[in-house]
C-alpha atoms as a PDB file:
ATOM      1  CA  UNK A   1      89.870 115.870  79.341  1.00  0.00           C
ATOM      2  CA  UNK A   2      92.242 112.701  77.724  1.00  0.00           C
ATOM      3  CA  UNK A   3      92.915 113.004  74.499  1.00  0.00           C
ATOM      4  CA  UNK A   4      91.893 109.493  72.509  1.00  0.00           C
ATOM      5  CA  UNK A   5      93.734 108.450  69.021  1.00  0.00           C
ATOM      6  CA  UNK A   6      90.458 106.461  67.644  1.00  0.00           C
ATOM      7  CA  UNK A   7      92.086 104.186  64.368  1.00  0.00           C
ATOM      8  CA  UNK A   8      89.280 102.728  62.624  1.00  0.00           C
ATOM      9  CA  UNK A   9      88.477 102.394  58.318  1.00  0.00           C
ATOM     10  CA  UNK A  10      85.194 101.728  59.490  1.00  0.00           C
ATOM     11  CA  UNK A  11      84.267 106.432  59.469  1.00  0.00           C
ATOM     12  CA  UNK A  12      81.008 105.885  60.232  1.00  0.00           C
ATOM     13  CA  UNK A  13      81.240 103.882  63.416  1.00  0.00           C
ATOM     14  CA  UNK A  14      84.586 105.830  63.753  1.00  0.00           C
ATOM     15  CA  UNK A  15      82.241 108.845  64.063  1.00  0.00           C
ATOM     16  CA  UNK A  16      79.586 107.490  66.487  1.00  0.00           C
ATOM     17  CA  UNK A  17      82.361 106.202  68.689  1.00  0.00           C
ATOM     18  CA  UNK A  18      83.925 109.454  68.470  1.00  0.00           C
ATOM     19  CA  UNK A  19      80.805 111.591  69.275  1.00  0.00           C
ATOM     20  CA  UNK A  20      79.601 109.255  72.314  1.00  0.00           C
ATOM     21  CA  UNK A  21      83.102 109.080  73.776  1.00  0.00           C
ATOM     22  CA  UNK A  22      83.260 113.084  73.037  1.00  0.00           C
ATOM     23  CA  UNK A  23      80.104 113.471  75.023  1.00  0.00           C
ATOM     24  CA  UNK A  24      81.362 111.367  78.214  1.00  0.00           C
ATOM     25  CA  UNK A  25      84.114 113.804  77.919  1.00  0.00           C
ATOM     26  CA  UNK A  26      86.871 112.608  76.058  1.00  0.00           C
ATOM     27  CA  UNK A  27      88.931 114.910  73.652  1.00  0.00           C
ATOM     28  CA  UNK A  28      88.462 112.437  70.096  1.00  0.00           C
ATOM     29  CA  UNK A  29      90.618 112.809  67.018  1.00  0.00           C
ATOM     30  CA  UNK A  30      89.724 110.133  64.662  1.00  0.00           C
ATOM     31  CA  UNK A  31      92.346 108.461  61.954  1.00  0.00           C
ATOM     32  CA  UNK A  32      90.782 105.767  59.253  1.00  0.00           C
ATOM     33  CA  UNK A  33      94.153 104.530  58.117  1.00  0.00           C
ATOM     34  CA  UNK A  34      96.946 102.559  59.619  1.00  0.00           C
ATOM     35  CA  UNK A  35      99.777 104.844  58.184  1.00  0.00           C
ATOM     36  CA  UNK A  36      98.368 108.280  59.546  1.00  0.00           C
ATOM     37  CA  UNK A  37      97.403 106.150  62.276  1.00  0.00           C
ATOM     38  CA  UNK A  38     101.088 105.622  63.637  1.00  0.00           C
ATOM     39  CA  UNK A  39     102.012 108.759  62.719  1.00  0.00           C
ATOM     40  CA  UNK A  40      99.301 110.876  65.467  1.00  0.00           C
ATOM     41  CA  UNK A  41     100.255 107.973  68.172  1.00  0.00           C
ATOM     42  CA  UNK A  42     103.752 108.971  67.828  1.00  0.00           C
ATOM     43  CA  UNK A  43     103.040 112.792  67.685  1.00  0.00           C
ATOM     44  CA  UNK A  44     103.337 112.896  71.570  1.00  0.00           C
ATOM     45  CA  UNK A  45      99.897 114.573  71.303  1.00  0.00           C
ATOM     46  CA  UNK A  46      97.452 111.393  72.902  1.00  0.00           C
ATOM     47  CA  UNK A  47      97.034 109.881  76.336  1.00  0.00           C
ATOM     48  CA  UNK A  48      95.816 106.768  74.813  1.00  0.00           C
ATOM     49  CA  UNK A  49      95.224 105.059  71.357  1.00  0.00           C
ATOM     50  CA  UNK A  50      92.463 103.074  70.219  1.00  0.00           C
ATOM     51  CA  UNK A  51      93.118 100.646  67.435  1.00  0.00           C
ATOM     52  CA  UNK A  52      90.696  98.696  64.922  1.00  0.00           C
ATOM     53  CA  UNK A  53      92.619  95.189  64.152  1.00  0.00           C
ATOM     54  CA  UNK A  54      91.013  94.624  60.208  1.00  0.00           C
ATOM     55  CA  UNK A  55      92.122  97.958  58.595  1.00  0.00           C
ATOM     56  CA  UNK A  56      93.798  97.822  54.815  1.00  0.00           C
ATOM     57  CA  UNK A  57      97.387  98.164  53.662  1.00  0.00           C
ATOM     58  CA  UNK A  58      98.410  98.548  57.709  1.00  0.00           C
ATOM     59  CA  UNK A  59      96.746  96.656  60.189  1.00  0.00           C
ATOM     60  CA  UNK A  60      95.874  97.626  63.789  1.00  0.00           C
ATOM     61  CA  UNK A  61      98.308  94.716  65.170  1.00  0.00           C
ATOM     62  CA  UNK A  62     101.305  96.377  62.901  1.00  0.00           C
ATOM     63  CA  UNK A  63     100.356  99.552  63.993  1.00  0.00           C
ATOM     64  CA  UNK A  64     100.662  98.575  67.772  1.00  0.00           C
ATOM     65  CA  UNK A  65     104.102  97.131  66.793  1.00  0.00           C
ATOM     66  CA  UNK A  66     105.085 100.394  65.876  1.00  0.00           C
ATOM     67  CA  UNK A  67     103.841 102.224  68.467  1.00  0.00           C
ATOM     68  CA  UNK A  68     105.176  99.321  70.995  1.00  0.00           C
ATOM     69  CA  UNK A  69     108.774 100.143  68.992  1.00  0.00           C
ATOM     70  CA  UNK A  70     109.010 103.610  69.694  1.00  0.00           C
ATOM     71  CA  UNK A  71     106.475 104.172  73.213  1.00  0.00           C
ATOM     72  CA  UNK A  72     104.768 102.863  75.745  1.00  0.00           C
ATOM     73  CA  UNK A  73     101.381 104.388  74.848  1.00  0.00           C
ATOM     74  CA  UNK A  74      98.585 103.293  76.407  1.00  0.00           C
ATOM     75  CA  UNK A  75      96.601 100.866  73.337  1.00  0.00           C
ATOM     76  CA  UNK A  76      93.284  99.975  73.265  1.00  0.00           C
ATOM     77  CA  UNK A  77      92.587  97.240  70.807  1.00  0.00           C
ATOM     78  CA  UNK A  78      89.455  96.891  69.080  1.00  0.00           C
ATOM     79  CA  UNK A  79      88.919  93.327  67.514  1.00  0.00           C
ATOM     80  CA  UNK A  80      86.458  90.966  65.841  1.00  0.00           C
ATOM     81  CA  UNK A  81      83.802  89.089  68.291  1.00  0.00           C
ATOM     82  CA  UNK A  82      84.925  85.362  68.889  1.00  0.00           C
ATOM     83  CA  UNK A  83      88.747  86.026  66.921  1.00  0.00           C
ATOM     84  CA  UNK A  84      90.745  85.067  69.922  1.00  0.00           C
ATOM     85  CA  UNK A  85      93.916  85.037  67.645  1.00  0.00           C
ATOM     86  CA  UNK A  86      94.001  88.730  66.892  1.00  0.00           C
ATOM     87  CA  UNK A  87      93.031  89.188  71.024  1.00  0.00           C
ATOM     88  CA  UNK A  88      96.116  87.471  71.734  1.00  0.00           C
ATOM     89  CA  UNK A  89      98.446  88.602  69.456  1.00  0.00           C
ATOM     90  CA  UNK A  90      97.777  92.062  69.983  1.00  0.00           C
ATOM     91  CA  UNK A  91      98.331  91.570  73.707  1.00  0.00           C
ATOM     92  CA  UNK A  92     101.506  89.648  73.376  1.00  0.00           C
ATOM     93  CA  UNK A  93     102.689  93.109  71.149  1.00  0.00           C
ATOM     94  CA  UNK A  94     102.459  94.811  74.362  1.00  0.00           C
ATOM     95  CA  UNK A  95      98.587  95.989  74.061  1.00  0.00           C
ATOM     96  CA  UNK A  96      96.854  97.136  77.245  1.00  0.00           C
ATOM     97  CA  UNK A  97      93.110  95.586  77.193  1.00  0.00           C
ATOM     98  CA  UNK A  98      91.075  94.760  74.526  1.00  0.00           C
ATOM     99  CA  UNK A  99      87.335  95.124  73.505  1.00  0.00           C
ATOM    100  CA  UNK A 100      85.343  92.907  70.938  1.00  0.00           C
ATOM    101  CA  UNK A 101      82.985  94.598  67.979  1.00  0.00           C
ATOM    102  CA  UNK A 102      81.002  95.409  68.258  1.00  0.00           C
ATOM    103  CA  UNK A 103      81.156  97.229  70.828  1.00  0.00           C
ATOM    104  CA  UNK A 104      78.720  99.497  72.902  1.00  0.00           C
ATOM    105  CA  UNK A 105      80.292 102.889  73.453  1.00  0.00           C
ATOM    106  CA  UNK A 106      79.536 102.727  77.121  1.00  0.00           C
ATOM    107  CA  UNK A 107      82.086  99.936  77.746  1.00  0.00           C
ATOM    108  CA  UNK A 108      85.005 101.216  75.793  1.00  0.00           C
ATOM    109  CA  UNK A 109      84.555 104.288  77.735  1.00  0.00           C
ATOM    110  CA  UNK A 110      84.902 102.171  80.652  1.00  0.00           C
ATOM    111  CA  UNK A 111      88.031 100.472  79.250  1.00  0.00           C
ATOM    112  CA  UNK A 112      89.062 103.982  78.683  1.00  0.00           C
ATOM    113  CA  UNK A 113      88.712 105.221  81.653  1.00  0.00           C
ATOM    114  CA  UNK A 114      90.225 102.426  84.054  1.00  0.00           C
ATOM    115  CA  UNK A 115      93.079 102.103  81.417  1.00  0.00           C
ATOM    116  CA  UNK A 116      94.223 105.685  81.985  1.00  0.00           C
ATOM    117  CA  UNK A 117      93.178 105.660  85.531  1.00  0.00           C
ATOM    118  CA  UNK A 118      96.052 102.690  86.452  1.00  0.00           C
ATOM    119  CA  UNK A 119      98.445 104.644  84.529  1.00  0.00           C
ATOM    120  CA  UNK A 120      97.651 108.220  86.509  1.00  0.00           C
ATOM    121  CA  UNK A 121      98.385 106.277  89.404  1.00  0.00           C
ATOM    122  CA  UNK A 122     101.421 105.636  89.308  1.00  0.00           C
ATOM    123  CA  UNK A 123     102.462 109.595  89.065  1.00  0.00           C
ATOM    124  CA  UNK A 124     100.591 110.240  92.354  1.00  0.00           C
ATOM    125  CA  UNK A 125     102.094 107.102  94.562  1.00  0.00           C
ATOM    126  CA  UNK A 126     104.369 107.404  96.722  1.00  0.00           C
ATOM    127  CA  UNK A 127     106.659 105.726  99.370  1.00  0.00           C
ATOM    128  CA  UNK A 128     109.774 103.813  99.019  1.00  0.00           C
ATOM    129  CA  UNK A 129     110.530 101.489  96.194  1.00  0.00           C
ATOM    130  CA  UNK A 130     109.136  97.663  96.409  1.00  0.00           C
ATOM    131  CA  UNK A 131     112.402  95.448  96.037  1.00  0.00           C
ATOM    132  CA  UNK A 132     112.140  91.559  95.856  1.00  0.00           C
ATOM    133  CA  UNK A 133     115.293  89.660  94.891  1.00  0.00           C
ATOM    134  CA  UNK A 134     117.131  91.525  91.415  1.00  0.00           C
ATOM    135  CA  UNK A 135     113.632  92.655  90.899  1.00  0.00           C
ATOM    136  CA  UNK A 136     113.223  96.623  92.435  1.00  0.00           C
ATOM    137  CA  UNK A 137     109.594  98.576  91.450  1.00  0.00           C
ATOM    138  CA  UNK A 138     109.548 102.556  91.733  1.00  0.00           C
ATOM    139  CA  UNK A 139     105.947 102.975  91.461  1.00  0.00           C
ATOM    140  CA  UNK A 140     105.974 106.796  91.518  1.00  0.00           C
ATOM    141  CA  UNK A 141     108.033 106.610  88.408  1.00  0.00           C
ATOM    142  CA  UNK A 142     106.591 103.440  87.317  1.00  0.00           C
ATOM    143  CA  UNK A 143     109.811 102.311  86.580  1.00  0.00           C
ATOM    144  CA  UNK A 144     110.995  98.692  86.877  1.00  0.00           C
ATOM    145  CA  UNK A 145     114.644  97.426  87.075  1.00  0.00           C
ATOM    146  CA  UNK A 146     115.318  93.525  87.336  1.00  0.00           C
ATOM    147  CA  UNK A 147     119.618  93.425  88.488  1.00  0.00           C
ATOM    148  CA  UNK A 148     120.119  97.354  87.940  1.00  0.00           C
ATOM    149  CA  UNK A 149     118.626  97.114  84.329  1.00  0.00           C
ATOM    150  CA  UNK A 150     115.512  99.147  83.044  1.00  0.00           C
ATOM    151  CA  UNK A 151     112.467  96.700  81.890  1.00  0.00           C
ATOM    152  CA  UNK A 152     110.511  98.382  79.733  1.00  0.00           C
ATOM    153  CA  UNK A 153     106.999  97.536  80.586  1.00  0.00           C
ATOM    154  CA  UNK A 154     103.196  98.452  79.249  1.00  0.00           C
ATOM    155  CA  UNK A 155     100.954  99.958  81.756  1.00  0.00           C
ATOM    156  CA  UNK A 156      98.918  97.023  82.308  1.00  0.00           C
ATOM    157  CA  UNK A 157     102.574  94.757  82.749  1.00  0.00           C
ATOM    158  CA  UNK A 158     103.443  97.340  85.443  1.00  0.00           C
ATOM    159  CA  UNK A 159     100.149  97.096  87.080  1.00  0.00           C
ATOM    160  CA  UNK A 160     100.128  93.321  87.422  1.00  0.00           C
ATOM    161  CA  UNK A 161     103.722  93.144  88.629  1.00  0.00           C
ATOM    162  CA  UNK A 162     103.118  95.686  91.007  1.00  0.00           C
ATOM    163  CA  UNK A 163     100.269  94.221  92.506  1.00  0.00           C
ATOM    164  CA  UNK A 164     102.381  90.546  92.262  1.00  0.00           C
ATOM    165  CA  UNK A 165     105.400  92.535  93.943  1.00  0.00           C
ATOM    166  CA  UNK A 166     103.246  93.739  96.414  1.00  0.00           C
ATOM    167  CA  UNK A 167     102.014  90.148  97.508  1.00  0.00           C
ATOM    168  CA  UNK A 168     105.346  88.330  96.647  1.00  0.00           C
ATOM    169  CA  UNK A 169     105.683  84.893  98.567  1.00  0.00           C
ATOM    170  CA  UNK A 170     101.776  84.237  98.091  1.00  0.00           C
ATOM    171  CA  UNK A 171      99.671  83.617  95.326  1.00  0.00           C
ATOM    172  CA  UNK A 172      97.837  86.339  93.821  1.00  0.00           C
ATOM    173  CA  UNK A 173      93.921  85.097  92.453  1.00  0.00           C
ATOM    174  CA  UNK A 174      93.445  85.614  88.524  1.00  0.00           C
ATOM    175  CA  UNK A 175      89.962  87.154  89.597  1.00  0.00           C
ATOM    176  CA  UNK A 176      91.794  90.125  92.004  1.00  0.00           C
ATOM    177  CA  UNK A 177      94.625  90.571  89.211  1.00  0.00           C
ATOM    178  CA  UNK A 178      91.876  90.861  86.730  1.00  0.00           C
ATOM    179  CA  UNK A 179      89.860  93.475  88.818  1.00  0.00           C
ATOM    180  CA  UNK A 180      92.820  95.395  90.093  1.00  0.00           C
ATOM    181  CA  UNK A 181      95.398  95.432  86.882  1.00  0.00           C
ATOM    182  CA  UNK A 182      92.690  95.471  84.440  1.00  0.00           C
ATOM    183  CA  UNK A 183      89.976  96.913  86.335  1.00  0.00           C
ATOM    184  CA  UNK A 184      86.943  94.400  84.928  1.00  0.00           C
ATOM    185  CA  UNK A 185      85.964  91.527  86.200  1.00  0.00           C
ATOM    186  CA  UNK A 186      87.581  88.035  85.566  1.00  0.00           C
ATOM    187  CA  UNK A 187      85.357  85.895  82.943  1.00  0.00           C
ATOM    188  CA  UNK A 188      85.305  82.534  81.998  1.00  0.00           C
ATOM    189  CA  UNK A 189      87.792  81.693  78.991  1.00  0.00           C
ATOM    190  CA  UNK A 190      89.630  84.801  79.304  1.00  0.00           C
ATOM    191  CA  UNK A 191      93.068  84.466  78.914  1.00  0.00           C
ATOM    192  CA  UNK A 192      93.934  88.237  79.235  1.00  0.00           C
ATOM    193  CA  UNK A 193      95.926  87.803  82.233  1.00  0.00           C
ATOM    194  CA  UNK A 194      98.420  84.833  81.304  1.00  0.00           C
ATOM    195  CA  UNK A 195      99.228  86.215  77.663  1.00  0.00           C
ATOM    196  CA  UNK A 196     100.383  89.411  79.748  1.00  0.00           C
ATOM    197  CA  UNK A 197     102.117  87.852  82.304  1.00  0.00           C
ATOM    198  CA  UNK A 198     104.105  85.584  80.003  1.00  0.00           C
ATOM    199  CA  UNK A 199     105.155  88.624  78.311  1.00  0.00           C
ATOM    200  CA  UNK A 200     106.323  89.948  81.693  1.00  0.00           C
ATOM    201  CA  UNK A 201     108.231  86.695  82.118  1.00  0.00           C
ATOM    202  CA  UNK A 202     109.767  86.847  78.816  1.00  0.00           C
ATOM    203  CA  UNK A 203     110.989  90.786  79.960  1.00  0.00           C
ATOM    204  CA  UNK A 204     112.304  89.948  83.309  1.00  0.00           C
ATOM    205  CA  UNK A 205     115.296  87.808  84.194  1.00  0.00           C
ATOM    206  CA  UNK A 206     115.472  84.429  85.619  1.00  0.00           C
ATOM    207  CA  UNK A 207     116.718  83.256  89.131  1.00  0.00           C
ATOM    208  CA  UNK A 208     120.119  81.488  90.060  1.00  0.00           C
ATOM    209  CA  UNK A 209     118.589  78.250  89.170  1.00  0.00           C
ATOM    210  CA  UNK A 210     116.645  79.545  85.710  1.00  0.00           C
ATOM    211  CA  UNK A 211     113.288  79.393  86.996  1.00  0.00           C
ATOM    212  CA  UNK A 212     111.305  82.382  86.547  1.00  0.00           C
ATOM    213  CA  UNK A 213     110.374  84.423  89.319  1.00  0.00           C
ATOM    214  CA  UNK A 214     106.591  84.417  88.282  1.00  0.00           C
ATOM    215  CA  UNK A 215     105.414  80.836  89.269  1.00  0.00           C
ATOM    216  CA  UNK A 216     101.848  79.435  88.420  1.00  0.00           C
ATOM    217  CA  UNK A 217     100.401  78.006  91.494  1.00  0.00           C
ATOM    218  CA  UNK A 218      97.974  75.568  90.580  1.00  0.00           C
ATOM    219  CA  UNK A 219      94.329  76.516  91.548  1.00  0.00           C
ATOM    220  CA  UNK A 220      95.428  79.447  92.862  1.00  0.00           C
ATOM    221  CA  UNK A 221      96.791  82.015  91.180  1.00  0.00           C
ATOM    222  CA  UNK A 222     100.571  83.407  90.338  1.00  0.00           C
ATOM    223  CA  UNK A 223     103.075  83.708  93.084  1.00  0.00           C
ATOM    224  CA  UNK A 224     106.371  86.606  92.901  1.00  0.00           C
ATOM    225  CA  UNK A 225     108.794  83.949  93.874  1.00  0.00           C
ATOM    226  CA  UNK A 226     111.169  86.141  97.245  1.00  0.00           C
ATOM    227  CA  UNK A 227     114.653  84.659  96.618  1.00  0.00           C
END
């Protein structure tokens, strides 16, 4: 049973949310202010967090910079229908998926569910580490070191380099790094994927020439450049 952080000023959809989720068997503790918000995300005490964006005096996009400060807690982001802003800011701050309100309870239990699934993963691989170029993946630890240095990473970072590590010297499809890193389908406008992988880009070193070692390939996908 995962335990969910639910952050939402909105305690009556807080509650529904919390009783449906509670029901598909999800351990719920429900917080309806930013402040006491960070403070149960950083109690050690959650598998994952799920934040409201619009909440007073502390916003859900502070309160992921906080979290994102101290952890790498999985973060859920819950934000307004149509605000693509919010959607891309939060991801940019290191959240792991995101889910427009409103929302039906069946799909962020979904989200949930694959969110915490990728991360589980990565404790029960196995096998030797991937290495390509300064870049060198330990998926059982999910662990990534670019030239001997730790890069700290969110789940859903480690899951798309992974799977880019995995292919490097080919492109990967948006569609299959939508499906497999965030485990929904790829839709039309969604710019999920690139606001993550920039961030990866932004995390990771360059090659001897500058060039970063995550390439765009027109039409195609992203490519894991091999040096």
């Amino acid at each position: 049973m995962a335990a969910v952080l639910l952050v939402d000023d909105d305690v009556e959809l807080a509650e529904m949310l919390g009783d449906y989720l509670a029901q598909d068997g999800f351990e719920v503790s429900t917080r309806h202010d930013g402040e006491s918000g960070v403070e149960a995300a950083l109690s050690g005490d959650f598998a994952i967090a799920v934040l409201d964006v619009m909440m007073p005096k502390l916003s859900g996009i502070e309160v992921l910079r906080r979290i994102r400060a101290a952890g790498s807690l999985p973060v859920l982001m819950l934000t307004a229908k149509g605000d693509d802003l919010d959607r891309i800011v939060g991801l940019e701050l290191g959240a792991d998926d995101y889910v427009p309100k409103p929302c039906q309870p069946r799909e962020l239990a979904a989200r949930l569910r694959a969110i915490l699934r990728r991360t589980a993963q990565g404790g029960e691989a196995a096998g030797a580490p991937i290495v390509v170029g300064a870049l060198r993946i330990r998926p059982e630890l999910r662990r990534v070191e670019w030239a001997g240095a730790v890069v700290e990473l969110t789940s859903t970072e480690f899951n798309l380099l992974e799977i880019l590590a995995r292919h490097a010297g080919r492109p990967v499809a948006k569609s299959e790094l939508s499906e497999q890193a965030l485990g929904r389908t790829l839709v039309r406008y969604d710019r999920s994927i690139d606001v993550h992988l920039s961030s990866i880009r932004h995390k990771l070193g360059t090659l001897a020439d500058g060039r970063s070692c995550i390439q765009t390939v027109y039409r195609q996908g992203y490519q894991l450049i091999r040096e």
